[in-house]
C-alpha atoms as a PDB file:
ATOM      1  CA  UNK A   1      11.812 -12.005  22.032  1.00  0.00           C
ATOM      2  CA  UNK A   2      14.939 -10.179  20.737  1.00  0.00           C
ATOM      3  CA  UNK A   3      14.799  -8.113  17.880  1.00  0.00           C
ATOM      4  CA  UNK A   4      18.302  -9.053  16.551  1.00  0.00           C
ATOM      5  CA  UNK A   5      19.847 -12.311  17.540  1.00  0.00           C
ATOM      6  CA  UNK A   6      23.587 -13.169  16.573  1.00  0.00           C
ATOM      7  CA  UNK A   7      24.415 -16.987  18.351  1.00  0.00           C
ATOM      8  CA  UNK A   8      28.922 -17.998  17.608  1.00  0.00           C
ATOM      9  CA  UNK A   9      28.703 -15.450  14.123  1.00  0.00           C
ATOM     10  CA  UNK A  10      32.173 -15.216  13.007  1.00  0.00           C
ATOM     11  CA  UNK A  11      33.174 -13.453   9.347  1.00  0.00           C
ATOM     12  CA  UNK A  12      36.257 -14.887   7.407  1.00  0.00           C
ATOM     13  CA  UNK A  13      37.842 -12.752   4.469  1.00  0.00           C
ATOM     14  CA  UNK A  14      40.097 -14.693   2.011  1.00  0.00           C
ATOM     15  CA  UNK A  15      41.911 -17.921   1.305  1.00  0.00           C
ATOM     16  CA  UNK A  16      44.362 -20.347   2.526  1.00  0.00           C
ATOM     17  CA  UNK A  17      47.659 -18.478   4.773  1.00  0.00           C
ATOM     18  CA  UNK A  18      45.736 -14.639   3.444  1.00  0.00           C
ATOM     19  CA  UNK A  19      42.799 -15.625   5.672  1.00  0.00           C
ATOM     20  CA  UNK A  20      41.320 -12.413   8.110  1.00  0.00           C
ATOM     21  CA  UNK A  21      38.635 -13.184  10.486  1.00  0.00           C
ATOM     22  CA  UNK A  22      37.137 -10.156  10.960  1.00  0.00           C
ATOM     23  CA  UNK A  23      34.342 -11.658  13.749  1.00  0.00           C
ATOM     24  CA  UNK A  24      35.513 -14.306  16.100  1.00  0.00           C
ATOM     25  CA  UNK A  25      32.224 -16.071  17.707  1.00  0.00           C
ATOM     26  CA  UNK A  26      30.435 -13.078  18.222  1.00  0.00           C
ATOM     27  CA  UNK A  27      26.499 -13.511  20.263  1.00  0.00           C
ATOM     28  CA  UNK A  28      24.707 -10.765  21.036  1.00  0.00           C
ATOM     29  CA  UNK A  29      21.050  -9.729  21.323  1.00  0.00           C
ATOM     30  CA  UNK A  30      19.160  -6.719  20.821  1.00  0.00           C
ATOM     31  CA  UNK A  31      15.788  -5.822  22.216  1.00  0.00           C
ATOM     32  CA  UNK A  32      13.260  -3.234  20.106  1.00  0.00           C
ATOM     33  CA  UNK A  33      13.781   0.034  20.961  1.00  0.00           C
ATOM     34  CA  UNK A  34      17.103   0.188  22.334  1.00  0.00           C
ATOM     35  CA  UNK A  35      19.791   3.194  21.653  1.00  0.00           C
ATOM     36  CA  UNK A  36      23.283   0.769  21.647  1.00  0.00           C
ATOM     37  CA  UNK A  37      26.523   2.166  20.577  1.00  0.00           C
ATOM     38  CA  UNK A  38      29.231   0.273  19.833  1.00  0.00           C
ATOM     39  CA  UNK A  39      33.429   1.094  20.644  1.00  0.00           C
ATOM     40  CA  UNK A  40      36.717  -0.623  19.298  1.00  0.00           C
ATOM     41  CA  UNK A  41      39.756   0.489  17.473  1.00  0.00           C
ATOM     42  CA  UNK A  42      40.419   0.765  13.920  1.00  0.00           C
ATOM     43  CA  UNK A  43      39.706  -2.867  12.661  1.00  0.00           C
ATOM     44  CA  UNK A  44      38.390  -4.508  15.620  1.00  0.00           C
ATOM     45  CA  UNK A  45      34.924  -5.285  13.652  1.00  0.00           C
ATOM     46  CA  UNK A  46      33.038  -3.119  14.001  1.00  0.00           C
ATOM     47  CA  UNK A  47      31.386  -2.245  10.330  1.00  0.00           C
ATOM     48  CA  UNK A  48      31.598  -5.793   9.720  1.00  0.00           C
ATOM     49  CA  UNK A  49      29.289  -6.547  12.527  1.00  0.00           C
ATOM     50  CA  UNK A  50      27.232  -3.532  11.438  1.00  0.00           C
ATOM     51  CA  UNK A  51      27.328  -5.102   7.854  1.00  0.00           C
ATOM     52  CA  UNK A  52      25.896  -8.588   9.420  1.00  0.00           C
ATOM     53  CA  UNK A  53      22.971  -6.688  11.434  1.00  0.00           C
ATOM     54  CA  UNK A  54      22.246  -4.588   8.176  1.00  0.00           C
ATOM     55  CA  UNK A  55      22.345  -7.548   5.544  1.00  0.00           C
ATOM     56  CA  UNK A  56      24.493  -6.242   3.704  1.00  0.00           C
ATOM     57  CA  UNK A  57      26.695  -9.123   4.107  1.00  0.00           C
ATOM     58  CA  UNK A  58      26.488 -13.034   5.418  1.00  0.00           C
ATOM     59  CA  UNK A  59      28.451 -14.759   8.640  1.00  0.00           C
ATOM     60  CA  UNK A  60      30.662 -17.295   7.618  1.00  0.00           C
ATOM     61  CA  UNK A  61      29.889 -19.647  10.465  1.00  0.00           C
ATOM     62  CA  UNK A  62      27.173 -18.971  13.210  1.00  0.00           C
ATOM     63  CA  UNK A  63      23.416 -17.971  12.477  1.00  0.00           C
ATOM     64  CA  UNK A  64      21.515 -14.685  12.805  1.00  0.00           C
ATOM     65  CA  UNK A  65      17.559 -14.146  13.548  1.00  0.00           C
ATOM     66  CA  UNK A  66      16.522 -10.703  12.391  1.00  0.00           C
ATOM     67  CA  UNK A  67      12.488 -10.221  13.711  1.00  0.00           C
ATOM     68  CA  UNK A  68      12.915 -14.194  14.678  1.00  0.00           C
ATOM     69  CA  UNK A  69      13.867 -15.357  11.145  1.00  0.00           C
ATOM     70  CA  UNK A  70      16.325 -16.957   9.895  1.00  0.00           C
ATOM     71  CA  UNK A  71      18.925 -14.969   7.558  1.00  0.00           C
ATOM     72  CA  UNK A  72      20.987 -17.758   6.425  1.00  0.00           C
ATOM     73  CA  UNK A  73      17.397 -19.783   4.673  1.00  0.00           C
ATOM     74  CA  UNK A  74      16.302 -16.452   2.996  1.00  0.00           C
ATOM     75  CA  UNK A  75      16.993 -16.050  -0.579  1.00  0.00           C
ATOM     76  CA  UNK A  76      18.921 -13.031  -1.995  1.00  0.00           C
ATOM     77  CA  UNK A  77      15.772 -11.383  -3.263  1.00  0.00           C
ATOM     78  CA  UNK A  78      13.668 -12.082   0.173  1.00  0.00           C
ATOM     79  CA  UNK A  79      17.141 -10.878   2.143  1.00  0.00           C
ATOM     80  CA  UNK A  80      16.534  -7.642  -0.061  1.00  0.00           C
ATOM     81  CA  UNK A  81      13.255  -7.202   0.784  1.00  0.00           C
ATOM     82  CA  UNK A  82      13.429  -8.035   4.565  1.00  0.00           C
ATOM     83  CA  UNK A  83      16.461  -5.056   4.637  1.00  0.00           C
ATOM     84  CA  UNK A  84      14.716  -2.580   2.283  1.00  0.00           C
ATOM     85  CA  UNK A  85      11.375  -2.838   4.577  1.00  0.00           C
ATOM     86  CA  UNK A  86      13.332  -3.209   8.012  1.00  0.00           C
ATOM     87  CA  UNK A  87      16.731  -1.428   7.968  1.00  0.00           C
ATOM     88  CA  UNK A  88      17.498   1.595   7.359  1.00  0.00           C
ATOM     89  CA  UNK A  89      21.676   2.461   6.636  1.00  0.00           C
ATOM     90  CA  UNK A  90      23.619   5.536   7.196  1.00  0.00           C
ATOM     91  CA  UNK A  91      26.630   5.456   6.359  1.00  0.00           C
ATOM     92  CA  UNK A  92      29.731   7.574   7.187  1.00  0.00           C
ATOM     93  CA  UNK A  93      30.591   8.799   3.508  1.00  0.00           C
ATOM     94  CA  UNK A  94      26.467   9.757   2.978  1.00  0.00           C
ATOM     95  CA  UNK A  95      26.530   8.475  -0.075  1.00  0.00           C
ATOM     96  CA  UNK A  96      23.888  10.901  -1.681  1.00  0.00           C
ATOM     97  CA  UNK A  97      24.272  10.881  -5.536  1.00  0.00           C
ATOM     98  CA  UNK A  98      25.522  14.116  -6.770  1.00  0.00           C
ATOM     99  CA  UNK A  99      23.813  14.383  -9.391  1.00  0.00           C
ATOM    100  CA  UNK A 100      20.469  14.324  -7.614  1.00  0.00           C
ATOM    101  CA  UNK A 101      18.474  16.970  -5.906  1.00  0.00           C
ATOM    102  CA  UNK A 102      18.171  16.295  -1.947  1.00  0.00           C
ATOM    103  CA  UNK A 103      14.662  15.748  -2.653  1.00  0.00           C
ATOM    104  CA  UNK A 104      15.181  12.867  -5.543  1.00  0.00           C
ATOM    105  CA  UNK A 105      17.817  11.271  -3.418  1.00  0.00           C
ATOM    106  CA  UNK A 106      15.318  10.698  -0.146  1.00  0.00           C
ATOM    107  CA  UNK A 107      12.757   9.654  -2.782  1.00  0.00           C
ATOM    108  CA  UNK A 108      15.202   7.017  -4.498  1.00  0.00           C
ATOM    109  CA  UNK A 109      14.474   3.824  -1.694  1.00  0.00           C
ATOM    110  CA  UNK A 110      11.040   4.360  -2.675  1.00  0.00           C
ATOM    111  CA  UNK A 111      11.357   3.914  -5.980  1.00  0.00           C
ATOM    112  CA  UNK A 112      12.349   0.292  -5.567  1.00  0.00           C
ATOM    113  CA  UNK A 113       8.934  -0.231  -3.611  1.00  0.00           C
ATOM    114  CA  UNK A 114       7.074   0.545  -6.760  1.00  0.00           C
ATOM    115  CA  UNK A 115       5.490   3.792  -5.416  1.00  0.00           C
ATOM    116  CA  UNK A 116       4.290   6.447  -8.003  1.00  0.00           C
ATOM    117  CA  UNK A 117       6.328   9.841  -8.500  1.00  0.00           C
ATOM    118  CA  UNK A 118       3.823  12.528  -7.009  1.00  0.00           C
ATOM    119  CA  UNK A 119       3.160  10.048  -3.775  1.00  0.00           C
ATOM    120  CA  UNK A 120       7.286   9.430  -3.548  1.00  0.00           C
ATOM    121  CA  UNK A 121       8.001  13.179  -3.816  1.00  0.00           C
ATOM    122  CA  UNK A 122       5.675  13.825  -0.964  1.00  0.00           C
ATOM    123  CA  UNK A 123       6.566  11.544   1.309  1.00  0.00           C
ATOM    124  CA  UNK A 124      10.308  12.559   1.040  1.00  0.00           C
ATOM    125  CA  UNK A 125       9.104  16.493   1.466  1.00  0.00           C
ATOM    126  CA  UNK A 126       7.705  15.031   4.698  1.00  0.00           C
ATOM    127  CA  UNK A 127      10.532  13.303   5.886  1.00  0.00           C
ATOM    128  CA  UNK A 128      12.967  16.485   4.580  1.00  0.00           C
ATOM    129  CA  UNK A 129      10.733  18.664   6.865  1.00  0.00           C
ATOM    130  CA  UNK A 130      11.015  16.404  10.019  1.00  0.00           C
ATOM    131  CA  UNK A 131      14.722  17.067   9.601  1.00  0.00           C
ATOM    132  CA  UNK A 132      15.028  20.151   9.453  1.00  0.00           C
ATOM    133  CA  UNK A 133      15.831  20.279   5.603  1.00  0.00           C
ATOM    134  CA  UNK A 134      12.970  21.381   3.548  1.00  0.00           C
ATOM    135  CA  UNK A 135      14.002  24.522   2.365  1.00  0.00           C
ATOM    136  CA  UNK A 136      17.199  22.530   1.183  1.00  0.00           C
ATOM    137  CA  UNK A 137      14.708  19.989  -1.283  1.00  0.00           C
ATOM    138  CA  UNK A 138      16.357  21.163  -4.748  1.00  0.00           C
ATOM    139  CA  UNK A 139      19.677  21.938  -3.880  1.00  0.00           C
ATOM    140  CA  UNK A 140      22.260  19.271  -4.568  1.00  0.00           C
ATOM    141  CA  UNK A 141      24.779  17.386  -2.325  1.00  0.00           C
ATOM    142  CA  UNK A 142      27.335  19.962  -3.344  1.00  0.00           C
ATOM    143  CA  UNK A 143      25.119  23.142  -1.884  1.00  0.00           C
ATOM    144  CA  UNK A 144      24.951  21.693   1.234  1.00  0.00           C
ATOM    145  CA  UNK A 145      26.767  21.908   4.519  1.00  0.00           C
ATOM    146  CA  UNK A 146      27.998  18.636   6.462  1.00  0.00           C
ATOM    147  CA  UNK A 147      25.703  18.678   8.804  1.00  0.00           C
ATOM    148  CA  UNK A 148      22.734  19.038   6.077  1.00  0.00           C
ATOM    149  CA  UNK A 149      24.295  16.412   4.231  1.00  0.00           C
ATOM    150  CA  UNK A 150      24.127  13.762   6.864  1.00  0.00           C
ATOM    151  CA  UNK A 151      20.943  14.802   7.966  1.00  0.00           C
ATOM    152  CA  UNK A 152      19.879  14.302   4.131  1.00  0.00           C
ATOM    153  CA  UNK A 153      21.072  10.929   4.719  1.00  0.00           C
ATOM    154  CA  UNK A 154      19.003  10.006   7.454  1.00  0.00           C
ATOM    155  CA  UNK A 155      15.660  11.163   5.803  1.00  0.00           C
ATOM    156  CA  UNK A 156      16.543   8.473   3.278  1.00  0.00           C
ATOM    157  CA  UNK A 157      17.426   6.210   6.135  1.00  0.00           C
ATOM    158  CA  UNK A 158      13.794   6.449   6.975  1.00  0.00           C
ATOM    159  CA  UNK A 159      11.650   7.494   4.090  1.00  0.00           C
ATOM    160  CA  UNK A 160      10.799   3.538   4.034  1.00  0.00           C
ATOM    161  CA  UNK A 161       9.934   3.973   7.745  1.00  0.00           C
ATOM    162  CA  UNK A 162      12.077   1.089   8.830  1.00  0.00           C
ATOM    163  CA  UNK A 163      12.275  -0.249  12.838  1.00  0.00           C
ATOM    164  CA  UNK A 164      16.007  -0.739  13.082  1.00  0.00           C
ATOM    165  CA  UNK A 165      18.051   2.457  11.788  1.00  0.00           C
ATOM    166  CA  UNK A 166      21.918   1.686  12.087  1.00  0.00           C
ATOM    167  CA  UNK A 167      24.360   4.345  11.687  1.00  0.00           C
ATOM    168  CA  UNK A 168      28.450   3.452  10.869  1.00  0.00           C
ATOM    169  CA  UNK A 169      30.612   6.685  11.942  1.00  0.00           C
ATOM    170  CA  UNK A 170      27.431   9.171  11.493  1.00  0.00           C
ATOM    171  CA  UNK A 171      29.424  11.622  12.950  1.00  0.00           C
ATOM    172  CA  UNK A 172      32.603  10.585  12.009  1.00  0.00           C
ATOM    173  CA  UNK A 173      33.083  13.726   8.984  1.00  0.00           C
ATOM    174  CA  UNK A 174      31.374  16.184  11.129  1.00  0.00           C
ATOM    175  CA  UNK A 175      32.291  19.676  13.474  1.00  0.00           C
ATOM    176  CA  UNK A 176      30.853  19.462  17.532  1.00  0.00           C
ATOM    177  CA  UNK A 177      27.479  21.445  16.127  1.00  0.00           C
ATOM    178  CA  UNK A 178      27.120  19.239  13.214  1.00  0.00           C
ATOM    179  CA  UNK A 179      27.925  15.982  15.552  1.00  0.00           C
ATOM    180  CA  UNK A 180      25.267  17.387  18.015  1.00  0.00           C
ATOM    181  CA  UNK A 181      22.613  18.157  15.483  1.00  0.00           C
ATOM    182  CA  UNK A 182      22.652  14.337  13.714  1.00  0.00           C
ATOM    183  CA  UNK A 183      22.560  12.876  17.457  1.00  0.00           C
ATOM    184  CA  UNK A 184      19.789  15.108  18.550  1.00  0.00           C
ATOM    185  CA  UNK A 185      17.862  13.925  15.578  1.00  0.00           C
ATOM    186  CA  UNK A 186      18.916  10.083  16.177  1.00  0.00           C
ATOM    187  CA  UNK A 187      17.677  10.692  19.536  1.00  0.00           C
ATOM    188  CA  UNK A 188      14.557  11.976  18.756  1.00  0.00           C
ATOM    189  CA  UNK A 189      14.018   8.524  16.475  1.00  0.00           C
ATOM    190  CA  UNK A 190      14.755   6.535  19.571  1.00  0.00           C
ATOM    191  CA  UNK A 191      12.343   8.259  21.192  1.00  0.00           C
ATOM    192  CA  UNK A 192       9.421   7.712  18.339  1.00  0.00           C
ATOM    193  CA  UNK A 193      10.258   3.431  19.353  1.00  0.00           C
ATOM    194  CA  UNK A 194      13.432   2.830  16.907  1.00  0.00           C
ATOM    195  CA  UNK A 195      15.623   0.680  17.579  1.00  0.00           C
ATOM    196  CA  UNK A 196      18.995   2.692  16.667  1.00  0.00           C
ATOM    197  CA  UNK A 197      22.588   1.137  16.308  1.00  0.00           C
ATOM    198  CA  UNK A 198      25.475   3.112  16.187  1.00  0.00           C
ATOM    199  CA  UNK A 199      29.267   2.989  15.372  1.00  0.00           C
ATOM    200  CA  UNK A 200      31.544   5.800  17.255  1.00  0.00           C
ATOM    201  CA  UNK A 201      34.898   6.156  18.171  1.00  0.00           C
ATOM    202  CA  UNK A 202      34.164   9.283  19.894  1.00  0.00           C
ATOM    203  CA  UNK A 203      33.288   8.765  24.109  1.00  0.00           C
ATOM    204  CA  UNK A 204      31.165  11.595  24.445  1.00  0.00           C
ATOM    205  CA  UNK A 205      28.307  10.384  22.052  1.00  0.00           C
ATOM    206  CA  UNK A 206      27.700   7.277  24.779  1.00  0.00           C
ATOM    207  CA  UNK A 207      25.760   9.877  26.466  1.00  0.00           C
ATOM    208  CA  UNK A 208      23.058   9.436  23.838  1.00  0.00           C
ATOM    209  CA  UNK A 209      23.050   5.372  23.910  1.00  0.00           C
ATOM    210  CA  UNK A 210      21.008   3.292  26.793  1.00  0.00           C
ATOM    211  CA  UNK A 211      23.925   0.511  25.882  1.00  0.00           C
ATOM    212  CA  UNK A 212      27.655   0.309  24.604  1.00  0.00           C
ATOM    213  CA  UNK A 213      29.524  -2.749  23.320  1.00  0.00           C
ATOM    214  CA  UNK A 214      33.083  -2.558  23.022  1.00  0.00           C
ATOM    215  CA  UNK A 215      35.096  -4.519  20.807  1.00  0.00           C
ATOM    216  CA  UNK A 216      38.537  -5.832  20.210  1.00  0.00           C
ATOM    217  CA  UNK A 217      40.217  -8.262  17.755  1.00  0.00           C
ATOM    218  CA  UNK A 218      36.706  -9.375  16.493  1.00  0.00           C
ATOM    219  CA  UNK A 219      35.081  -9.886  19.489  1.00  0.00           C
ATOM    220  CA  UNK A 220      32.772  -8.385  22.052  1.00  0.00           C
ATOM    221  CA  UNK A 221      34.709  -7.314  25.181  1.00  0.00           C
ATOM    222  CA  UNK A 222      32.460  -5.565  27.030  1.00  0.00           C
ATOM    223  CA  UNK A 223      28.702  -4.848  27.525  1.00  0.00           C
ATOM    224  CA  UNK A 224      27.514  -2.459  30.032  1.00  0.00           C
ATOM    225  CA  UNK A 225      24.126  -0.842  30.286  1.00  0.00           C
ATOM    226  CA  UNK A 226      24.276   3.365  30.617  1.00  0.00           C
ATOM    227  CA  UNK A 227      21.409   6.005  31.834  1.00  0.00           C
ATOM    228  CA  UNK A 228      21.139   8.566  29.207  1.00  0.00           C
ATOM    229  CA  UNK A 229      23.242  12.037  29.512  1.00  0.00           C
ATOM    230  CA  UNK A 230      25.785  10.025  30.814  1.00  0.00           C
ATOM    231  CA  UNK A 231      29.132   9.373  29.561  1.00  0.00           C
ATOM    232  CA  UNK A 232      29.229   5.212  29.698  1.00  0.00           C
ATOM    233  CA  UNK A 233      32.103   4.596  32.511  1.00  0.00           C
ATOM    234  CA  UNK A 234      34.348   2.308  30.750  1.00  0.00           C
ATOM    235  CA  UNK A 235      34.295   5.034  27.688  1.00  0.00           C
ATOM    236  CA  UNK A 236      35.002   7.861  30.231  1.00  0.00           C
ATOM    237  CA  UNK A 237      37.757   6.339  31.515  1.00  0.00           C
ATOM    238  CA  UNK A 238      39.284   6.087  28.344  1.00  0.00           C
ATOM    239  CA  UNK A 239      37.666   9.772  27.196  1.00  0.00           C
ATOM    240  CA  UNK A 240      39.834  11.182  30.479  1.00  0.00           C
ATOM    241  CA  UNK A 241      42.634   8.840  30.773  1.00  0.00           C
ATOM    242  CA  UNK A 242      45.184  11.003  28.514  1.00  0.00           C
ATOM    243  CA  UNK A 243      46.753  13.454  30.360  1.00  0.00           C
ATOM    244  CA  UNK A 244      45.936  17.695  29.183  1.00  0.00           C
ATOM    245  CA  UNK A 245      48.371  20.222  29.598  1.00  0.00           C
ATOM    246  CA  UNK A 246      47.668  23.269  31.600  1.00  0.00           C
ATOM    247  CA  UNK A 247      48.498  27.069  31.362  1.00  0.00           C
ATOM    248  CA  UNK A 248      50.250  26.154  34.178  1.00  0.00           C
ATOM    249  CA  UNK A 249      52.425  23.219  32.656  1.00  0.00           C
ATOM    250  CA  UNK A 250      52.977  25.670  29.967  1.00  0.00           C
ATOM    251  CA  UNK A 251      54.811  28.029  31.754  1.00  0.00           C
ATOM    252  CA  UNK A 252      57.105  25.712  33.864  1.00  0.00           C
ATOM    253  CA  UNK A 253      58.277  24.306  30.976  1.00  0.00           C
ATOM    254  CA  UNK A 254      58.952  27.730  29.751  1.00  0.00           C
ATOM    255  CA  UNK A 255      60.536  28.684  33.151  1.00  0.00           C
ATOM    256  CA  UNK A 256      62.954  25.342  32.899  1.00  0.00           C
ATOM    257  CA  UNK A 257      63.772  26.092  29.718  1.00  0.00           C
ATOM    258  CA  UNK A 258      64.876  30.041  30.389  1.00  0.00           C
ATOM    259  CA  UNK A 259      66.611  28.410  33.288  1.00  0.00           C
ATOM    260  CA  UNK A 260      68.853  26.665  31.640  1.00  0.00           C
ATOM    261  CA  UNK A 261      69.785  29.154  28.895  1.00  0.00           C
ATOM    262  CA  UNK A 262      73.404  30.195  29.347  1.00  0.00           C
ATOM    263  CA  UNK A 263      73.766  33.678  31.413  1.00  0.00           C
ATOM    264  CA  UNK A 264      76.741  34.724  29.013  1.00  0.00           C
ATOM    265  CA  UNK A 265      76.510  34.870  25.275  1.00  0.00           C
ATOM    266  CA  UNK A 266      78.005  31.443  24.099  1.00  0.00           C
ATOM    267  CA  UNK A 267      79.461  31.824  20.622  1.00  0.00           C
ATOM    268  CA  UNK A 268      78.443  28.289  20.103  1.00  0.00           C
ATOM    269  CA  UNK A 269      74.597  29.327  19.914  1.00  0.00           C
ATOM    270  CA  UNK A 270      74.914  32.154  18.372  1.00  0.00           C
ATOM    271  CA  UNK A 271      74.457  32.379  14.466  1.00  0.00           C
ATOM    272  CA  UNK A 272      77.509  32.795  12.412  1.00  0.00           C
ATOM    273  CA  UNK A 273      78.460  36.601  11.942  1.00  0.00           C
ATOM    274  CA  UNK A 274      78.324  37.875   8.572  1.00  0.00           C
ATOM    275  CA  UNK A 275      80.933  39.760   7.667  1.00  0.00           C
ATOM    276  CA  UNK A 276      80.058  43.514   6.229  1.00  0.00           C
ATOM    277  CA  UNK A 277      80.860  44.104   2.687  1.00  0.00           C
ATOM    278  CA  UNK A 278      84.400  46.326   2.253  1.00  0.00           C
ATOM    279  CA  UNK A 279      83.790  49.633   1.190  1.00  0.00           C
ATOM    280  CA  UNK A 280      85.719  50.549  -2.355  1.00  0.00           C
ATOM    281  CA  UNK A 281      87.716  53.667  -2.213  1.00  0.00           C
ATOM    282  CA  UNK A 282      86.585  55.784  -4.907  1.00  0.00           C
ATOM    283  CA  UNK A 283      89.972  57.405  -7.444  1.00  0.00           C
ATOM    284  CA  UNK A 284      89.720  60.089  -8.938  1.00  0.00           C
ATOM    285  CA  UNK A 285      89.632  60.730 -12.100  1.00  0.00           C
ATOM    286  CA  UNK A 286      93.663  62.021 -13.362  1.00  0.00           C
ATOM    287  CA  UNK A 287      92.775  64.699 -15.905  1.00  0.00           C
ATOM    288  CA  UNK A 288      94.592  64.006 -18.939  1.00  0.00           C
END
């Protein structure tokens, strides 16, 4: 039985002639415990689709079994709950509140789950430590690195210990190390039997992901299965497809260009001459 289950889901934004349909008849399934990333240009879908999975927004047409239910019958308050006990969201921005310590913003999902103070604190000092972070507990957003920052994210993410974490652009604000770091930790999640669903523009991180999706124009394009440590082949032909200059193309374009330089001086390259100041003969003064 699939964990996820999208059957014809398409998403329409606006009225009348200013209609966008973001998803066009997108059906897909996910089983527990797979690692899927998913590819597309700017605007092809992709957060939208991420938005469907995560509940944080409805299909127009189509239907949607999360766990073998039913999203479309639940109410707005069961939706909540299903998400807030299932899901857990990072996004790109973070989205920590600034005005928080680390610690109170890992703690804050668990607030909504009626959980005392003391047994909230602890639980995110647990979850800071798995990450790497708990040395960081009372610092603020602001004290904090990238990497640290995103990595404060997903502690939140799973403070609730959720089964399906999905990730939109995780990397997308981070260096190589910090980009490296968050996967690592994503992959060591997978391992634990998450089910992890990721956005990324960026070919390289297919090496993490046993699946990538690519999408275009609000649908699903291509599906293709990939061993881990390996760059999916579809994304490393786009990954190598742009041509790199060498040292070598370097210089031969140097070389052409010395080559045709003019030999002689040509008057018409050269900058205007500026012509030197005239000296003033100095008189003497006539004695009177």
């Amino acid at each position: 039985m699939a964990l996820i289950k999208l059957e014809d889901v398409s998403k329409l934004y606006g009225f009348g002639d200013a209609t966008t349909l973001a998803l066009d008849e997108v059906s897909i399934s996910i089983d527990k415990n797979e690692f899927m990333a998913i590819m597309g240009p700017s605007g092809c879908g992709k957060s939208t689709l991420l938005n469907i999975m995560g509940l944080l927004d409805r299909p127009t047409h189509g239907t949607y079994r999360l766990k073998n239910r039913l999203v479309q019958r639940l109410r707005p308050t069961q939706a909540a709950k299903l998400r807030r006990d299932t899901i857990g969201y990072i996004f790109q921005s973070y989205n920590l509140l600034p005005k928080l310590t680390v610690l109170e913003n890992v703690a804050l999902p668990l607030a909504y789950k009626g959980i005392s103070q003391t047994k909230r604190s602890k639980m995110a000092s647990n979850m800071l430590e798995r990450v790497g972070l708990q040395n960081r507990e009372y610092f603020y957003p602001s004290q904090l690195s990238g990497g640290q920052i995103q990595c404060a994210a997903i502690a939140r993410a799973l403070v609730n210990e959720p089964s399906i974490i999905i990730a939109d652009e995780p990397t997308g604000n981070l260096d190589s190390s910090g980009s490296r770091l968050v996967m690592e930790l994503l992959s060591e999640i997978h391992n634990m039997g998450n089910t992890i669903i990721f956005v990324t523009h960026n070919p390289e991180l297919t090496r993490y992901a046993t699946r990538v999706v690519y999408m275009h124009d609000g649908m699903i394009i291509q599906d293709e299965s990939t061993d881990l440590g390996d760059v999916a082949k579809t994304a490393r032909k786009n990954l190598y497809s742009i041509p790199k200059k060498s040292v070598e193309d370097d210089l031969a374009g140097v070389s052409m260009l010395m080559k045709a330089m003019p030999t002689s001086p040509n008057k018409e390259l050269l900058p205007p001459s500026i012509p030197k100041p005239k000296k003033r003969k100095r008189t003497k003064d006539k004695k009177r």
